[in-house]
PDB file of N, CA and C in Angstrom:
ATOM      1  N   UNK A   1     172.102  67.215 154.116  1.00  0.00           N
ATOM      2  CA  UNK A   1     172.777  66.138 153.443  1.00  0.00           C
ATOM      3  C   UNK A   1     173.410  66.690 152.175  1.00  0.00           C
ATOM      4  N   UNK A   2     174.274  66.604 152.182  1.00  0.00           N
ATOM      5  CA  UNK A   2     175.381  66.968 150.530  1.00  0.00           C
ATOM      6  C   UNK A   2     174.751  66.141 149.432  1.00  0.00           C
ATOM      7  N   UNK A   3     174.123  67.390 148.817  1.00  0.00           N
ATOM      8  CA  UNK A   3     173.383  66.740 147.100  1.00  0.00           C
ATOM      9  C   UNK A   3     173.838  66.305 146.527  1.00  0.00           C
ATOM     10  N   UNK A   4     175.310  65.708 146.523  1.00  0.00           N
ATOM     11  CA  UNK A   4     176.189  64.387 145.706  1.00  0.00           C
ATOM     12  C   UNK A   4     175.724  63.218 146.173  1.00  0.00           C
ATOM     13  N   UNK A   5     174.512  63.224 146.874  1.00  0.00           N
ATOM     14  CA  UNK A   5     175.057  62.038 148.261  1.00  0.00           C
ATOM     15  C   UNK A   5     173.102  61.743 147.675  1.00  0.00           C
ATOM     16  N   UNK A   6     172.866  62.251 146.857  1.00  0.00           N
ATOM     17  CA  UNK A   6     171.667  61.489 146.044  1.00  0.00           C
ATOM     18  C   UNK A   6     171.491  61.800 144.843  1.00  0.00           C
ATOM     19  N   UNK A   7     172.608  61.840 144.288  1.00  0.00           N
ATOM     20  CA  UNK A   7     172.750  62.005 142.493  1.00  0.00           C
ATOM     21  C   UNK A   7     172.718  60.402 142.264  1.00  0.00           C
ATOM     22  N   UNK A   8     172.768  59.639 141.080  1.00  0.00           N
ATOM     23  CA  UNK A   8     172.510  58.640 140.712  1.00  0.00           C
ATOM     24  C   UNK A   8     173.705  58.317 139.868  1.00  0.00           C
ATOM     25  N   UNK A   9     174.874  57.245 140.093  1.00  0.00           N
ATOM     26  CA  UNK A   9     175.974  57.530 139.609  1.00  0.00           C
ATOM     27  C   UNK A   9     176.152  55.932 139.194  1.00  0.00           C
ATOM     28  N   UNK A  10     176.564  55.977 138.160  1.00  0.00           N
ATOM     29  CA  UNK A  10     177.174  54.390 137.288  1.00  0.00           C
ATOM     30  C   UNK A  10     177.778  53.631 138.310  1.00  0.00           C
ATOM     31  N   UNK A  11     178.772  54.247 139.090  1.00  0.00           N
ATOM     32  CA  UNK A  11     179.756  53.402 139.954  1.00  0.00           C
ATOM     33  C   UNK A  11     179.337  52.712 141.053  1.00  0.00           C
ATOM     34  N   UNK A  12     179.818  51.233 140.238  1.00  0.00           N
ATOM     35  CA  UNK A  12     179.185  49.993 141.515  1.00  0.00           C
ATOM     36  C   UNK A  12     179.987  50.824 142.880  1.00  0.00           C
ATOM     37  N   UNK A  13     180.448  51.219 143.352  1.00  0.00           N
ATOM     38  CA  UNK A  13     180.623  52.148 144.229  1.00  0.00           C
ATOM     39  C   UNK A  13     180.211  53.240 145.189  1.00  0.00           C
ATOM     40  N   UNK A  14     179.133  53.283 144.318  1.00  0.00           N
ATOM     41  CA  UNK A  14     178.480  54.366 144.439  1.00  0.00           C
ATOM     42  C   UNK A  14     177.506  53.994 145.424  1.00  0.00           C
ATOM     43  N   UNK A  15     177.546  55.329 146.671  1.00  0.00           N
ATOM     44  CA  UNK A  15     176.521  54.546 147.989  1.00  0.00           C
ATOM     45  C   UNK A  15     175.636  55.744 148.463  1.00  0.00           C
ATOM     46  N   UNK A  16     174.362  56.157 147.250  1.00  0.00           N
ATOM     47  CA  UNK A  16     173.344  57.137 147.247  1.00  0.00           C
ATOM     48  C   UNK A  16     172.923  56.674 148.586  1.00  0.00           C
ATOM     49  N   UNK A  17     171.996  57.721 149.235  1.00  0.00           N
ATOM     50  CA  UNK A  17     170.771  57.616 150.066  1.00  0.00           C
ATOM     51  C   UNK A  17     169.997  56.272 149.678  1.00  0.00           C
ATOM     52  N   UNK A  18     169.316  56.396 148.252  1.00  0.00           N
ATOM     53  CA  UNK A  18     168.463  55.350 147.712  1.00  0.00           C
ATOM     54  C   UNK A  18     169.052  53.578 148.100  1.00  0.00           C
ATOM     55  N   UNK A  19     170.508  53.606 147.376  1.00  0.00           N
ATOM     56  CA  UNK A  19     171.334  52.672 147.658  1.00  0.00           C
ATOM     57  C   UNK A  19     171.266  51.977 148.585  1.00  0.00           C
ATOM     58  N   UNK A  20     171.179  52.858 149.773  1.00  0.00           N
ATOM     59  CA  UNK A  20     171.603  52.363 151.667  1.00  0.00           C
ATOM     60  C   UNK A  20     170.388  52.093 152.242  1.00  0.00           C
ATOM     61  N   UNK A  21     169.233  52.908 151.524  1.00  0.00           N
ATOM     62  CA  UNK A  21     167.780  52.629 151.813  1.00  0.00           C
ATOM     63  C   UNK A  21     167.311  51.251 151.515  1.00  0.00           C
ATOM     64  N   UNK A  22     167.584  50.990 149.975  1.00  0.00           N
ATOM     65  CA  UNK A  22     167.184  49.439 149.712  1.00  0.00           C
ATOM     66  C   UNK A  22     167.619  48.672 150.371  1.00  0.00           C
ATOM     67  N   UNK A  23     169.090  48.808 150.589  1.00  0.00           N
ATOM     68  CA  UNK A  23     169.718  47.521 151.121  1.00  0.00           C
ATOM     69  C   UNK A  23     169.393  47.668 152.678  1.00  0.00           C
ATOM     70  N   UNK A  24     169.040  48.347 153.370  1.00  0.00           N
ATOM     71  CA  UNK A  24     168.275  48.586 154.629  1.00  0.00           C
ATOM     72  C   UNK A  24     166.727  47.432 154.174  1.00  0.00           C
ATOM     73  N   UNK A  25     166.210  47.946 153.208  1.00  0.00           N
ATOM     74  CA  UNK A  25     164.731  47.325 153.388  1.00  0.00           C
ATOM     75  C   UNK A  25     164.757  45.941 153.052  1.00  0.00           C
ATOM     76  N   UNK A  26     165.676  45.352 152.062  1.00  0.00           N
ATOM     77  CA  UNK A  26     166.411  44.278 152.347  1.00  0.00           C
ATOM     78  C   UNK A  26     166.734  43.275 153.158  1.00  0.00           C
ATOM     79  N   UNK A  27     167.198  44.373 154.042  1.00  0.00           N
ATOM     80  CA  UNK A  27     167.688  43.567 155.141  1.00  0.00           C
ATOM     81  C   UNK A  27     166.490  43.023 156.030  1.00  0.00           C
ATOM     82  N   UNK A  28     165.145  43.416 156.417  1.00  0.00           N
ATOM     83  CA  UNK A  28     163.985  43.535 156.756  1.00  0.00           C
ATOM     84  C   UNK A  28     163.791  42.408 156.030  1.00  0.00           C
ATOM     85  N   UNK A  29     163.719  41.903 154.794  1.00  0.00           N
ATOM     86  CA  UNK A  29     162.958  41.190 153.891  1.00  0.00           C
ATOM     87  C   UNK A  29     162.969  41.080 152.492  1.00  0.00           C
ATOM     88  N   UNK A  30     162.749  39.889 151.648  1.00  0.00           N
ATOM     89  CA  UNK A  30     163.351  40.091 150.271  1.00  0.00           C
ATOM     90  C   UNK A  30     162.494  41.185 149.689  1.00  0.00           C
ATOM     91  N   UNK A  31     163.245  41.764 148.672  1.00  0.00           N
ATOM     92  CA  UNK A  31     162.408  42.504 147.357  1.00  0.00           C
ATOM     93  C   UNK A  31     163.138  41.886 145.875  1.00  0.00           C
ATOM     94  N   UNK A  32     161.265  42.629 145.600  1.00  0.00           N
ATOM     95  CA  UNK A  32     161.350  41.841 143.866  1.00  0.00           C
ATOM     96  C   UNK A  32     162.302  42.141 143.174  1.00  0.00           C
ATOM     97  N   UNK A  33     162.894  42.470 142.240  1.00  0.00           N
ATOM     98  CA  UNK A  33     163.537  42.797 141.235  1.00  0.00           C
ATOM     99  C   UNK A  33     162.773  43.921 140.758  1.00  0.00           C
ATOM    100  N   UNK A  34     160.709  43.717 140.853  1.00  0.00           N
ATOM    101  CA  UNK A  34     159.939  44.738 140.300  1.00  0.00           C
ATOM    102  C   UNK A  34     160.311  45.794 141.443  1.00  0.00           C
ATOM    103  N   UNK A  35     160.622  45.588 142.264  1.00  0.00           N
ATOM    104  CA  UNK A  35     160.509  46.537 143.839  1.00  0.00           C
ATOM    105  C   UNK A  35     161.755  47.179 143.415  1.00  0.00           C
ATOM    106  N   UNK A  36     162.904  46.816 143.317  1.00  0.00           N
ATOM    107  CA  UNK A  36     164.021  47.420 143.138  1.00  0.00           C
ATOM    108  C   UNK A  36     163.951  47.893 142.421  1.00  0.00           C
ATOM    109  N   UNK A  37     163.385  47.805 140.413  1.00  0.00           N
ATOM    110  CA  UNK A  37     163.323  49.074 140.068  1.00  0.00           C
ATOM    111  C   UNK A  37     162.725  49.558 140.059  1.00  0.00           C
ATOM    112  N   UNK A  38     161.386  49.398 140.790  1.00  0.00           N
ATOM    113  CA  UNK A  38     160.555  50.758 141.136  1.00  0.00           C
ATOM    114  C   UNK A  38     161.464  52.019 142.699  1.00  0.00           C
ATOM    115  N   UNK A  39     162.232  51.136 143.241  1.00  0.00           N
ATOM    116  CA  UNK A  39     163.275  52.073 143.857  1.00  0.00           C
ATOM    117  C   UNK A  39     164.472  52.771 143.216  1.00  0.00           C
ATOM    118  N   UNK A  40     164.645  52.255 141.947  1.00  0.00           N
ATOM    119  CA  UNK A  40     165.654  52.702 141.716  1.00  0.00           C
ATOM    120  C   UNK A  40     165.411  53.936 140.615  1.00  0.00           C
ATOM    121  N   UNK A  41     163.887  53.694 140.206  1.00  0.00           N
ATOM    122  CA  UNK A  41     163.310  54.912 139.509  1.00  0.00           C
ATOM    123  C   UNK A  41     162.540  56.193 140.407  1.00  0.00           C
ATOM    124  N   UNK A  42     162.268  55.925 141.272  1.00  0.00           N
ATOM    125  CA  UNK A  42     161.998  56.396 142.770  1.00  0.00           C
ATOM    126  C   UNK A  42     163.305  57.504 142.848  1.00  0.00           C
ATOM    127  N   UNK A  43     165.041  56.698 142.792  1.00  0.00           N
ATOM    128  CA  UNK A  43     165.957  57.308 143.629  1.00  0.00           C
ATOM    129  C   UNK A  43     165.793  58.420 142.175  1.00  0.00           C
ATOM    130  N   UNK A  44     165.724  58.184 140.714  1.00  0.00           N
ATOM    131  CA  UNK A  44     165.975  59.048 139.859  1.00  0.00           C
ATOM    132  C   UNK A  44     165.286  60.556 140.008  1.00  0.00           C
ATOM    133  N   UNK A  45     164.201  59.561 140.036  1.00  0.00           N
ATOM    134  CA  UNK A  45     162.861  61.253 140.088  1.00  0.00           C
ATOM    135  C   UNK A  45     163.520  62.109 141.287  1.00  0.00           C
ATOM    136  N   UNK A  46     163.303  61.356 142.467  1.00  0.00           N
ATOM    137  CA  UNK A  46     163.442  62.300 143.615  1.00  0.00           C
ATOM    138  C   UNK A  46     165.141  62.789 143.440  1.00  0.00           C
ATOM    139  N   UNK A  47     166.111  62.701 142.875  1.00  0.00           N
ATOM    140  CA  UNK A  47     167.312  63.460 142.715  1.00  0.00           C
ATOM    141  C   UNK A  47     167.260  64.285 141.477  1.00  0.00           C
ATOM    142  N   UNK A  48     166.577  64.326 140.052  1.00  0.00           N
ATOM    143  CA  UNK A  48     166.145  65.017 139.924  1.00  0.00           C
ATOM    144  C   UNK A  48     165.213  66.480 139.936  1.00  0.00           C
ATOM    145  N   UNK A  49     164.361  66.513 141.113  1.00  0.00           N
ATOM    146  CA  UNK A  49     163.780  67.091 141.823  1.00  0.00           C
ATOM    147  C   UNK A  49     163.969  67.881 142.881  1.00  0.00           C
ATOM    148  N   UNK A  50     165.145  67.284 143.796  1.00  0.00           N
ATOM    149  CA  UNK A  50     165.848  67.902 144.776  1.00  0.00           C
ATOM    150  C   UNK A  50     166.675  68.733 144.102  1.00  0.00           C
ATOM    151  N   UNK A  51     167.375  68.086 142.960  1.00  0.00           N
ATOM    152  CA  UNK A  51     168.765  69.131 142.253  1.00  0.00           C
ATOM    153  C   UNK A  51     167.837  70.540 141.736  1.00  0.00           C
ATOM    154  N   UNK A  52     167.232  69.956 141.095  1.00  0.00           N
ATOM    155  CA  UNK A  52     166.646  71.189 140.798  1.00  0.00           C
ATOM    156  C   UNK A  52     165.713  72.015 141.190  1.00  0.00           C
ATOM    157  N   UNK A  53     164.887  71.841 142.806  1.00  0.00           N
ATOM    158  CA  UNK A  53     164.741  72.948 143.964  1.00  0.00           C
ATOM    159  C   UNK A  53     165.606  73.672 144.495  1.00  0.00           C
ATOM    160  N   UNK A  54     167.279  72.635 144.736  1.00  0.00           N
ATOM    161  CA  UNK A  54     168.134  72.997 145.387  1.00  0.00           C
ATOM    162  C   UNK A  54     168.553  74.836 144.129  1.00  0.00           C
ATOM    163  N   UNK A  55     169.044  74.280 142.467  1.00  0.00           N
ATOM    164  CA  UNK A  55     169.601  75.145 142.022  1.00  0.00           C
ATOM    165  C   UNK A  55     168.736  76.635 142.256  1.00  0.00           C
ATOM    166  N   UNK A  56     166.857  76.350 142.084  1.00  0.00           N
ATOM    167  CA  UNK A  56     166.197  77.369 141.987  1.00  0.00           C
ATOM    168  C   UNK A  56     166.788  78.087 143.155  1.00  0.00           C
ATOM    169  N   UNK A  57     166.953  77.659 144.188  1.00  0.00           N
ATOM    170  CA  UNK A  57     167.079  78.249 145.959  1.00  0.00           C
ATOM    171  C   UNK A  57     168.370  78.861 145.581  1.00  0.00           C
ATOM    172  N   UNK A  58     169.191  78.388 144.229  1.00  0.00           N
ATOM    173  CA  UNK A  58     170.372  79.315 144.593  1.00  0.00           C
ATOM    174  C   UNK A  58     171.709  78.392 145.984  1.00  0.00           C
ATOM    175  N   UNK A  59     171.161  77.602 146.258  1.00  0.00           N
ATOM    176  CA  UNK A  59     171.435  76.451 147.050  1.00  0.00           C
ATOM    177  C   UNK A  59     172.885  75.541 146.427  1.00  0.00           C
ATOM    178  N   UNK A  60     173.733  74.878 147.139  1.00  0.00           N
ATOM    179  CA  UNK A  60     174.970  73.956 146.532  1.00  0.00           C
ATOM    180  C   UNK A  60     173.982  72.562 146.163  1.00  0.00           C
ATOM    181  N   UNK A  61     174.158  72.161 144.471  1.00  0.00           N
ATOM    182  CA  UNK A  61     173.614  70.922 143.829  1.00  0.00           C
ATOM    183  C   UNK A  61     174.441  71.014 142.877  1.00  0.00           C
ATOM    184  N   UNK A  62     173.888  69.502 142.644  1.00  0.00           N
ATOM    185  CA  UNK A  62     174.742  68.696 141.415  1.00  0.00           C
ATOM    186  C   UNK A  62     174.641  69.050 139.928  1.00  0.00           C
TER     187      UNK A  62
END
């Protein structure tokens, strides 16, 4: 998956992994507002984390 494609970006536009995930679980059933930002601090850590395994590997990241 292209590591742009779970960076965390201002733009209502913007359609992360995390993004397509919620609105997937969503679709299943409501979530809280607490649920969403515990997903949306969820999408931070884990793109943090990936970017920077990816750079150690020497790997294409954000």
């Amino acid at each position: 998956m292209d590591p742009e494609l779970w960076s965390v970006s201002d733009s209502p536009q913007s359609e992360t992994f995390f993004t397509v995930y919620v609105n997937f679980l969503a679709s299943r059933g409501p979530l809280s507002d607490e649920q969403k930002k515990a997903w949306a601090l969820l999408d931070e850590v884990f793109d943090e984390e990936c970017q920077s395994h990816l750079k150690e590997l020497g790997l294409p990241h954000c």
